[in-house]
PDB file of N, CA and C in Angstrom:
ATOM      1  N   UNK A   1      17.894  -1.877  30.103  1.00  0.00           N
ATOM      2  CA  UNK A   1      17.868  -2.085  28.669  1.00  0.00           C
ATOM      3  C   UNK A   1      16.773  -1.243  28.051  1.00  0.00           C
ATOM      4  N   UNK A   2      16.952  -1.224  26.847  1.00  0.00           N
ATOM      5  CA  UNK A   2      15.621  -0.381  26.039  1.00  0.00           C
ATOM      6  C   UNK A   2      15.239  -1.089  25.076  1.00  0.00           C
ATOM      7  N   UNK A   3      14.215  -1.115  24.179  1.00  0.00           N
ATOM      8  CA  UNK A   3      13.157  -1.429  23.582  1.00  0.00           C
ATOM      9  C   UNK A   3      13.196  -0.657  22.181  1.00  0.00           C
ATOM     10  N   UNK A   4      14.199  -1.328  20.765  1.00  0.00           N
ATOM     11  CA  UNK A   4      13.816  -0.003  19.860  1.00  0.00           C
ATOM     12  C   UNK A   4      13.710  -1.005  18.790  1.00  0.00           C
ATOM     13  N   UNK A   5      13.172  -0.396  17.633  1.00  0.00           N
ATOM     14  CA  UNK A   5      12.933  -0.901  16.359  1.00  0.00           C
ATOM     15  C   UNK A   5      13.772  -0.423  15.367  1.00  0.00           C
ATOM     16  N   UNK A   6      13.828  -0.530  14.078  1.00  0.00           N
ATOM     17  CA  UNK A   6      13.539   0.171  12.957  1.00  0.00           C
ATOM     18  C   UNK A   6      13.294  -0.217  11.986  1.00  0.00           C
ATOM     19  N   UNK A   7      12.778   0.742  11.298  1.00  0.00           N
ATOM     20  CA  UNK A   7      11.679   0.563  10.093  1.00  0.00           C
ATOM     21  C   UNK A   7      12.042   1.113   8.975  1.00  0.00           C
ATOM     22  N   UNK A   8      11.897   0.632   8.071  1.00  0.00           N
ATOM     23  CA  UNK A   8      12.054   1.145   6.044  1.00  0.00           C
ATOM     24  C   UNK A   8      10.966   2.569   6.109  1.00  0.00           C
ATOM     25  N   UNK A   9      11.532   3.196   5.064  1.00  0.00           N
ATOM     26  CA  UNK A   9      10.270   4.254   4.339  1.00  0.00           C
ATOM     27  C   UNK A   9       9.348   2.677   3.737  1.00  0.00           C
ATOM     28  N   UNK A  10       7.695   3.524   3.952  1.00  0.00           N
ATOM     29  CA  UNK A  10       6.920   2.389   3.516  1.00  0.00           C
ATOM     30  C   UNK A  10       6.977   2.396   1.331  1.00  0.00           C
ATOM     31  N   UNK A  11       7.099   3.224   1.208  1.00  0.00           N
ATOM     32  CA  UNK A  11       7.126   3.152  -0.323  1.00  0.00           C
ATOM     33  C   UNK A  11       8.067   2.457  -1.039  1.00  0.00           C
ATOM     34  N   UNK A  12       9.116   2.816  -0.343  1.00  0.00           N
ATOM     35  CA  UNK A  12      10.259   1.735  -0.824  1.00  0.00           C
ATOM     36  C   UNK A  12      10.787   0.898  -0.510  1.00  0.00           C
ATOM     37  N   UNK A  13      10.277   0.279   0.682  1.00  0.00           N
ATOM     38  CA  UNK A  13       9.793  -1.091   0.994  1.00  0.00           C
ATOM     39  C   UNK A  13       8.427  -1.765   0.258  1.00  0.00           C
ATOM     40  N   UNK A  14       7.966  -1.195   0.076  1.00  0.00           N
ATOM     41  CA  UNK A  14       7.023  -1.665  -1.362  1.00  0.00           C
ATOM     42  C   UNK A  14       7.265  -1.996  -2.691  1.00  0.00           C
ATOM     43  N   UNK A  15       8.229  -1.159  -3.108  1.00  0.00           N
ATOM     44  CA  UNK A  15       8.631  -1.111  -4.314  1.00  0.00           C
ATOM     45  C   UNK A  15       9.880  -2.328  -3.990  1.00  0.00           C
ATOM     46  N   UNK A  16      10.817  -2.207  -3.056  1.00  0.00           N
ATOM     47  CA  UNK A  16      11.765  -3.457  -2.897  1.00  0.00           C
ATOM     48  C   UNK A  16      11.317  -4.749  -3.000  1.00  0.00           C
ATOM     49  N   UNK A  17      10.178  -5.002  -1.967  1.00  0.00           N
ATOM     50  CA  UNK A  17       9.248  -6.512  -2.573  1.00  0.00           C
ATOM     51  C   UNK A  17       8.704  -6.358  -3.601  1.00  0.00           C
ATOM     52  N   UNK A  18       7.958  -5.726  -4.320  1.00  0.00           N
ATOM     53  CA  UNK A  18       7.494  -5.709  -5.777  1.00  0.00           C
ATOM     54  C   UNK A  18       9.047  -6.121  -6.540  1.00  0.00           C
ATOM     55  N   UNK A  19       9.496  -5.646  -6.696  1.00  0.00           N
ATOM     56  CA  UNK A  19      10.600  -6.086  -7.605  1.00  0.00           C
ATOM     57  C   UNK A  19      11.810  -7.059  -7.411  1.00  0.00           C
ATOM     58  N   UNK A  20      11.463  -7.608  -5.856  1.00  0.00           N
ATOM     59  CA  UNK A  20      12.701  -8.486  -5.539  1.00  0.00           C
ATOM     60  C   UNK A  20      11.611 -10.058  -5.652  1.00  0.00           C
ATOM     61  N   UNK A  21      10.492 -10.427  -4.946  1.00  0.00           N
ATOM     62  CA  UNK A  21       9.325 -10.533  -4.744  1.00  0.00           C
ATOM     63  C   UNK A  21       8.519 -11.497  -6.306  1.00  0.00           C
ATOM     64  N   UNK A  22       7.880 -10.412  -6.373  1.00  0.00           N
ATOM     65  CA  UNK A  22       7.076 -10.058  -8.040  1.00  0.00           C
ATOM     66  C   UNK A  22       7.618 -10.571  -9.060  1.00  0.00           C
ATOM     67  N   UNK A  23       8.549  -9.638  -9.317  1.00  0.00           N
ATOM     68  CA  UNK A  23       8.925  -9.373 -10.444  1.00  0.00           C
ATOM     69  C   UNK A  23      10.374 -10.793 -11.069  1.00  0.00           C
ATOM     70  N   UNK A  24      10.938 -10.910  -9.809  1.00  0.00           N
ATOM     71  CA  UNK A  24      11.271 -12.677 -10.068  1.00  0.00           C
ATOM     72  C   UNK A  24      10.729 -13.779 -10.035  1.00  0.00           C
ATOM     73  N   UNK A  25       9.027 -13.092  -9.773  1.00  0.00           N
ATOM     74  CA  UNK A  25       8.177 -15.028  -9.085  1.00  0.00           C
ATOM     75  C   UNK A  25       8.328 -15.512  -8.520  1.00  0.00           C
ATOM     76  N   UNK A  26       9.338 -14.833  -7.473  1.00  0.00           N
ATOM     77  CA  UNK A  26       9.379 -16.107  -6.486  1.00  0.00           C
ATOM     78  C   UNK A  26       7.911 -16.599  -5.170  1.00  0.00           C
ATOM     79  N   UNK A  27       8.672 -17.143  -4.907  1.00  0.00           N
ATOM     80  CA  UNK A  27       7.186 -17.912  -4.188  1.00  0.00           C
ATOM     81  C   UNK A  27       6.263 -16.846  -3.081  1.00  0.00           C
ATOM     82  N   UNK A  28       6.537 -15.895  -2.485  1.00  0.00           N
ATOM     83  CA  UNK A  28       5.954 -14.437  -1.658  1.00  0.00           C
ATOM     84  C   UNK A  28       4.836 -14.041  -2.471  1.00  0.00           C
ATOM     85  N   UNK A  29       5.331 -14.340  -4.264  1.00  0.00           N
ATOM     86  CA  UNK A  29       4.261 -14.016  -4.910  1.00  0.00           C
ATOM     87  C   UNK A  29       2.846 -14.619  -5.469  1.00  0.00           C
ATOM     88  N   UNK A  30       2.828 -15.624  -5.104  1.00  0.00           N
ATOM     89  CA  UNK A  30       2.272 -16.198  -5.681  1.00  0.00           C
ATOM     90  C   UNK A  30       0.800 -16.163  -5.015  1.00  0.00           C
ATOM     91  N   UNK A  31       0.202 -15.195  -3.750  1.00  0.00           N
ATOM     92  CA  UNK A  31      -0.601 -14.686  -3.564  1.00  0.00           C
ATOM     93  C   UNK A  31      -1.431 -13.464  -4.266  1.00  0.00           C
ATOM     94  N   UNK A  32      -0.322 -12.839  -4.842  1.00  0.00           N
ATOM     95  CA  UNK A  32      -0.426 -11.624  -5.597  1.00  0.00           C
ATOM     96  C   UNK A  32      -0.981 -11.550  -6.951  1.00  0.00           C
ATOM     97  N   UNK A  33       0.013 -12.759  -7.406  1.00  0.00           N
ATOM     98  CA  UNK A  33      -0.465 -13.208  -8.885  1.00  0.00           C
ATOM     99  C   UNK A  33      -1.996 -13.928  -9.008  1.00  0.00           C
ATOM    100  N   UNK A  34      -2.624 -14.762  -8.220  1.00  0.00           N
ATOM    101  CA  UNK A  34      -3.434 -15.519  -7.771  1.00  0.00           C
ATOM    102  C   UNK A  34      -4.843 -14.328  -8.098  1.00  0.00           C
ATOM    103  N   UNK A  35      -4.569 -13.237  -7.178  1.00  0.00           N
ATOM    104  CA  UNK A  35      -5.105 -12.220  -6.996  1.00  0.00           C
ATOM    105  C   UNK A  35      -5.458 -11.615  -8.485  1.00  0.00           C
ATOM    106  N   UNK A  36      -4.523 -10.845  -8.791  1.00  0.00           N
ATOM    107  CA  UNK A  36      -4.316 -10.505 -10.627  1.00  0.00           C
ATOM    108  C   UNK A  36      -4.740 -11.179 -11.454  1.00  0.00           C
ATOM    109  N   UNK A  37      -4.554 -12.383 -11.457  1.00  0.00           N
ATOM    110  CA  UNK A  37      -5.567 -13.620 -12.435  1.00  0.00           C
ATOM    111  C   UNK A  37      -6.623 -13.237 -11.959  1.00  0.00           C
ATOM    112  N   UNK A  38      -7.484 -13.423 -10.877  1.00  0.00           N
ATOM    113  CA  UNK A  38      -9.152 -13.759 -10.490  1.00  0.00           C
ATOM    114  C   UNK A  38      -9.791 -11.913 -11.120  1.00  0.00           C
ATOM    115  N   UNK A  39      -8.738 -11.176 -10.834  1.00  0.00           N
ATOM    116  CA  UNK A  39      -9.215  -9.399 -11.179  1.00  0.00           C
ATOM    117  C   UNK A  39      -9.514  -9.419 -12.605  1.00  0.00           C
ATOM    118  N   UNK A  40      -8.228  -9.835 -13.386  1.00  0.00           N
ATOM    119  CA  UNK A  40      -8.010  -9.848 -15.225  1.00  0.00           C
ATOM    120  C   UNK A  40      -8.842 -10.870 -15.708  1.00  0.00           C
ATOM    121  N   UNK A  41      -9.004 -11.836 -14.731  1.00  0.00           N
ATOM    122  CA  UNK A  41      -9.210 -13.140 -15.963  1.00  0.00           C
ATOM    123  C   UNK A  41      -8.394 -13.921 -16.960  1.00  0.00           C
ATOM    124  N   UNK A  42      -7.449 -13.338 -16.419  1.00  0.00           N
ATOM    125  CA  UNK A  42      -6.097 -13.197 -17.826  1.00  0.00           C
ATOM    126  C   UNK A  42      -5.186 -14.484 -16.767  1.00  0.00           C
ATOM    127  N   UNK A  43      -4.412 -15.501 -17.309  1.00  0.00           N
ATOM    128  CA  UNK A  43      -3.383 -16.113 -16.991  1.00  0.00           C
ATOM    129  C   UNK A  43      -1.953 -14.807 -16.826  1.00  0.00           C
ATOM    130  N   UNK A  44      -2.423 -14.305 -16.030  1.00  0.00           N
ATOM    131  CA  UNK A  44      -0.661 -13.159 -15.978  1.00  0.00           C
ATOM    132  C   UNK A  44       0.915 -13.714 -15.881  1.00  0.00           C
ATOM    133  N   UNK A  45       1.279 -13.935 -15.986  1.00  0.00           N
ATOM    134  CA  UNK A  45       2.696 -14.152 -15.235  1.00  0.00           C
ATOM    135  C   UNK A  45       3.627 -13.218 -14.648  1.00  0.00           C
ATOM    136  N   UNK A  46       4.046 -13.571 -13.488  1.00  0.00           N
ATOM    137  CA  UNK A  46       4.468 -12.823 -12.168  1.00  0.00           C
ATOM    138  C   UNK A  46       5.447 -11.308 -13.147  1.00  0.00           C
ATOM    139  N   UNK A  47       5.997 -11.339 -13.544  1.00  0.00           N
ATOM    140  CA  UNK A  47       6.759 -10.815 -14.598  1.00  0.00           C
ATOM    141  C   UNK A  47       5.766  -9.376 -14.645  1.00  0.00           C
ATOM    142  N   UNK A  48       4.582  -9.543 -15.373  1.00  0.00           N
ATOM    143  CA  UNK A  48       3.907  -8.933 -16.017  1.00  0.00           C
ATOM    144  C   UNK A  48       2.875  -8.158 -15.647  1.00  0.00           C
ATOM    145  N   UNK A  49       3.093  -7.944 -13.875  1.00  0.00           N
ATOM    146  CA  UNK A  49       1.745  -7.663 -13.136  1.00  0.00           C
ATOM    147  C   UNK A  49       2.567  -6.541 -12.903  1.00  0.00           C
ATOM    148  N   UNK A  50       1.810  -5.210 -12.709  1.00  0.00           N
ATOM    149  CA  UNK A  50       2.378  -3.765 -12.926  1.00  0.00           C
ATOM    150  C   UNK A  50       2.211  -3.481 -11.463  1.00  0.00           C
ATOM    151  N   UNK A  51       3.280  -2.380 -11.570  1.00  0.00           N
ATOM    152  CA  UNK A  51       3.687  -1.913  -9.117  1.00  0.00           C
ATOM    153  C   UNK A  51       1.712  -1.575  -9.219  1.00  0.00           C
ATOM    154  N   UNK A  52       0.628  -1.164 -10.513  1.00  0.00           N
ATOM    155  CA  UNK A  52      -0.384  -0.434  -9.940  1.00  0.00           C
ATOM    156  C   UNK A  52      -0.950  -1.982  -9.185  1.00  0.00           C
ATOM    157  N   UNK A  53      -0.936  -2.745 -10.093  1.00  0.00           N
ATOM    158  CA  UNK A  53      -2.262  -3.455  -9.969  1.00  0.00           C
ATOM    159  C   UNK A  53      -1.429  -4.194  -8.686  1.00  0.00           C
ATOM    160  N   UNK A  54      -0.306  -4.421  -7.856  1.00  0.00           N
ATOM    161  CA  UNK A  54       0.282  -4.889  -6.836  1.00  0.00           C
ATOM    162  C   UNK A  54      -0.137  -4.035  -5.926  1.00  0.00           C
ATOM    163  N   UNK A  55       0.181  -2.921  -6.386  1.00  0.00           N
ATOM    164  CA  UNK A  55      -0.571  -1.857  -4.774  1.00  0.00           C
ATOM    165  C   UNK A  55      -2.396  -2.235  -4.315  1.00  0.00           C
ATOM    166  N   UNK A  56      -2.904  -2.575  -5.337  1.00  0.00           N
ATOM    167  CA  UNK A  56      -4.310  -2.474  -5.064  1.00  0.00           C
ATOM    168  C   UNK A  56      -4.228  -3.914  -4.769  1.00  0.00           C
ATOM    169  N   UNK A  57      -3.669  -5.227  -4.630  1.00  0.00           N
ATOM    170  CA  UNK A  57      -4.185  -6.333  -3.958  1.00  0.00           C
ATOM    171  C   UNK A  57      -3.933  -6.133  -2.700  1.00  0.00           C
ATOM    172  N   UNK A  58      -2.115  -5.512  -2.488  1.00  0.00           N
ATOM    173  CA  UNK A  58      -2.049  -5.589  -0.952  1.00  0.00           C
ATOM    174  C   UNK A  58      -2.812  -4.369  -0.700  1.00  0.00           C
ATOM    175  N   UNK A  59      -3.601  -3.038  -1.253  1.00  0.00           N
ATOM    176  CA  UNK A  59      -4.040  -2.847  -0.269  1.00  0.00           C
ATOM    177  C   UNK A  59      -5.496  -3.100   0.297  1.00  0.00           C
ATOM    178  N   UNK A  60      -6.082  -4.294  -0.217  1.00  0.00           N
ATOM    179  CA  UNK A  60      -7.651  -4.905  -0.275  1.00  0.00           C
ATOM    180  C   UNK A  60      -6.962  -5.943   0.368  1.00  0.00           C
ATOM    181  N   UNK A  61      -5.993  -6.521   1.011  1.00  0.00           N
ATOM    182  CA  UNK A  61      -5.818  -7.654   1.578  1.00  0.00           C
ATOM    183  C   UNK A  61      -5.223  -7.240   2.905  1.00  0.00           C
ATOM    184  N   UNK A  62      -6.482  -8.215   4.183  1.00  0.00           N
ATOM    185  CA  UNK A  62      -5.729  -8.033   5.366  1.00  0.00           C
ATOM    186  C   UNK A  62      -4.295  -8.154   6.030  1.00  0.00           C
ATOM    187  N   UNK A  63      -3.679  -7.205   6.816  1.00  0.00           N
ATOM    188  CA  UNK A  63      -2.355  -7.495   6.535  1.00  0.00           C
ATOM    189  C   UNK A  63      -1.702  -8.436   7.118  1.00  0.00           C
ATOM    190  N   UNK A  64      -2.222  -9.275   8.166  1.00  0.00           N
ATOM    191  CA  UNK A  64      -2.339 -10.062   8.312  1.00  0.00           C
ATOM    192  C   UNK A  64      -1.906 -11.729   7.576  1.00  0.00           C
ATOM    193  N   UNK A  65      -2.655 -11.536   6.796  1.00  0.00           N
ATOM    194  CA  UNK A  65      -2.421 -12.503   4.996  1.00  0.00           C
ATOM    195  C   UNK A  65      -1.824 -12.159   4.135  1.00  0.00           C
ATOM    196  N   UNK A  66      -0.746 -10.779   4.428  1.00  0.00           N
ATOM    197  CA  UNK A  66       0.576  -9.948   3.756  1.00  0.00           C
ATOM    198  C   UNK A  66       1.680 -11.198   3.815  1.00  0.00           C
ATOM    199  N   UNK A  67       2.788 -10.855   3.178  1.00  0.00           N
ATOM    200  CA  UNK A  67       3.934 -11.635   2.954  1.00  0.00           C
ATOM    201  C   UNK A  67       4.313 -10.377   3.920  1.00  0.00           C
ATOM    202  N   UNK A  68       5.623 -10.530   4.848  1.00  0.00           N
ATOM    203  CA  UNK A  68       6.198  -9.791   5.879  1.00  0.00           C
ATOM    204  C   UNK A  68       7.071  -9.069   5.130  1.00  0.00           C
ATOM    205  N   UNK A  69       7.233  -8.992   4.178  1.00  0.00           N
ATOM    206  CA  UNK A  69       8.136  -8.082   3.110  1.00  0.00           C
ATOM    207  C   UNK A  69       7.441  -6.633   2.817  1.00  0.00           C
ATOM    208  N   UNK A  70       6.179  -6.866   2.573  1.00  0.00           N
ATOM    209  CA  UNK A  70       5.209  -5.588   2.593  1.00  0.00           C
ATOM    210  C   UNK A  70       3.993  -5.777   3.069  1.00  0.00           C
ATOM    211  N   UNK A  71       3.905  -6.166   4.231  1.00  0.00           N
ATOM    212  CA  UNK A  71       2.854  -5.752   5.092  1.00  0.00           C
ATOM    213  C   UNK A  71       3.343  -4.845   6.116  1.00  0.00           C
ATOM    214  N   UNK A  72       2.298  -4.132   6.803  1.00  0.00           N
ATOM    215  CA  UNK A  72       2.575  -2.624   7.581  1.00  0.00           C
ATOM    216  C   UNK A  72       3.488  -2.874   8.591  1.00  0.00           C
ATOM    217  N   UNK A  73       4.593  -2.102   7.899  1.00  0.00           N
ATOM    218  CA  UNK A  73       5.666  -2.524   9.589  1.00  0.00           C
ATOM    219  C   UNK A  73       4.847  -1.905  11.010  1.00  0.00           C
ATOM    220  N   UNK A  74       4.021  -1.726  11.296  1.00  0.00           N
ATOM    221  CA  UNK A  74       3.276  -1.096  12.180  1.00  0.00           C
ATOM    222  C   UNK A  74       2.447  -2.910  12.878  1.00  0.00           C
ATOM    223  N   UNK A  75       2.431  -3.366  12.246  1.00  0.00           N
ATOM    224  CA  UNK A  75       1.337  -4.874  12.311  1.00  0.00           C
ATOM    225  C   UNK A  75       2.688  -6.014  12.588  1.00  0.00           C
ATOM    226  N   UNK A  76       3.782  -5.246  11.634  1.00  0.00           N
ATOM    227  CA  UNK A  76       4.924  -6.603  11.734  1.00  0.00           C
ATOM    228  C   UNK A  76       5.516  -6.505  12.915  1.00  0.00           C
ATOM    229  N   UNK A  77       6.042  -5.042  13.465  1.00  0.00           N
ATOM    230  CA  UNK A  77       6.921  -4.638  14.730  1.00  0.00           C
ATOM    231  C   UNK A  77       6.172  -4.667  15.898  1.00  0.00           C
ATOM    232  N   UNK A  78       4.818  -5.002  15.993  1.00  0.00           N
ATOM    233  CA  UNK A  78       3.860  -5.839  17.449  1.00  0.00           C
ATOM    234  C   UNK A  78       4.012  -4.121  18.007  1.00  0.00           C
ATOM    235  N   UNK A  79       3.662  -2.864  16.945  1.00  0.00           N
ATOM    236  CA  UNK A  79       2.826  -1.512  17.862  1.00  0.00           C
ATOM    237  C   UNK A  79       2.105  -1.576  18.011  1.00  0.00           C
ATOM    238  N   UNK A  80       2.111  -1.334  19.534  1.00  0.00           N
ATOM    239  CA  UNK A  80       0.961  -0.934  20.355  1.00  0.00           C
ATOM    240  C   UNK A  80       1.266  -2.929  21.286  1.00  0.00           C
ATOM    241  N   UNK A  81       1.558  -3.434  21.103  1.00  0.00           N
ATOM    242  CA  UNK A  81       2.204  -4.352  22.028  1.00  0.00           C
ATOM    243  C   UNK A  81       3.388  -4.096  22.532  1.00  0.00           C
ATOM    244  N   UNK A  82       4.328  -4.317  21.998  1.00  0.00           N
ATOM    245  CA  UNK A  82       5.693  -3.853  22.400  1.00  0.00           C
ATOM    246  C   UNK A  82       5.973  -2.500  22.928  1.00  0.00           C
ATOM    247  N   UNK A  83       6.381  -1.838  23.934  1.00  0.00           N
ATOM    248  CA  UNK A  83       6.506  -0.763  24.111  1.00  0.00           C
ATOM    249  C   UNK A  83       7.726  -0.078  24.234  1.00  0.00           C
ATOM    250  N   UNK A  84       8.214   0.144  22.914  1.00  0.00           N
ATOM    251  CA  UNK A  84       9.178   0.663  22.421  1.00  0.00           C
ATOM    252  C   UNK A  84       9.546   1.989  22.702  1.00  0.00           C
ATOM    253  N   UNK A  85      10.843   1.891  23.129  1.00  0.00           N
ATOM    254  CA  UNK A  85      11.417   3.304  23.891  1.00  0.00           C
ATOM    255  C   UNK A  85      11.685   4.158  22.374  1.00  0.00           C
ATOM    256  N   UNK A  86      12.073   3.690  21.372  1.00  0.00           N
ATOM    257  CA  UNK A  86      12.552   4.367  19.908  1.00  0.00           C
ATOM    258  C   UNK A  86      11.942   3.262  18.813  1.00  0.00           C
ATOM    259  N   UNK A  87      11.640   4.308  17.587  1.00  0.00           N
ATOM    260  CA  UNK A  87      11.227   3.430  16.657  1.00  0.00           C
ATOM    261  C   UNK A  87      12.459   4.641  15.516  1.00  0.00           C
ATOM    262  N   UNK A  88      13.489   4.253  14.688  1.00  0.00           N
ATOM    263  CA  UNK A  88      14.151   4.454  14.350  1.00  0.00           C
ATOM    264  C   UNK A  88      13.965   4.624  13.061  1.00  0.00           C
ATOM    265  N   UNK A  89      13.839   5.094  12.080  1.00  0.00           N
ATOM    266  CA  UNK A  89      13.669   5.368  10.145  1.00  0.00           C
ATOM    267  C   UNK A  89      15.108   5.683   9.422  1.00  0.00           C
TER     268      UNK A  89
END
């Protein structure tokens, strides 16, 4: 048997949770928004938080404490554990 993955382009797997994610409120977000309030000061609503100010929480947040939607498929697919014969794009 073999050992393979595959993985999204990372940008638009970013942009897919930002707007599937985010931009409906659903509950993935509600780390994000949390985040955006304590930065603004501002009561935001999920709606209203822009792809910038989303890129800069996840990327100040360990990925670890990512929602698996956009944290590093590199951290999600266990590289450098798993020893994958193909990693596929």
């Amino acid at each position: 048997y073999r050992r393979f993955t595959v993985v999204r382009e990372p940008a638009a797997r970013a942009l897919s949770g930002f707007l599937e994610k985010v931009g409906q409120g659903l509950k993935q977000s509600e780390p994000i928004v949390e985040a955006v309030r304590a930065q603004t000061g501002q009561d935001i609503a999920p709606a209203d938080i822009s792809l910038a100010q989303f890129l800069d929480v996840i990327a100040q947040m360990p990925s670890r404490q990512q929602d698996p939607h956009w944290r590093r498929q590199a951290d999600h697919i266990g590289l450098g554990i798993v020893d994958y014969d193909a990693i596929v794009h």
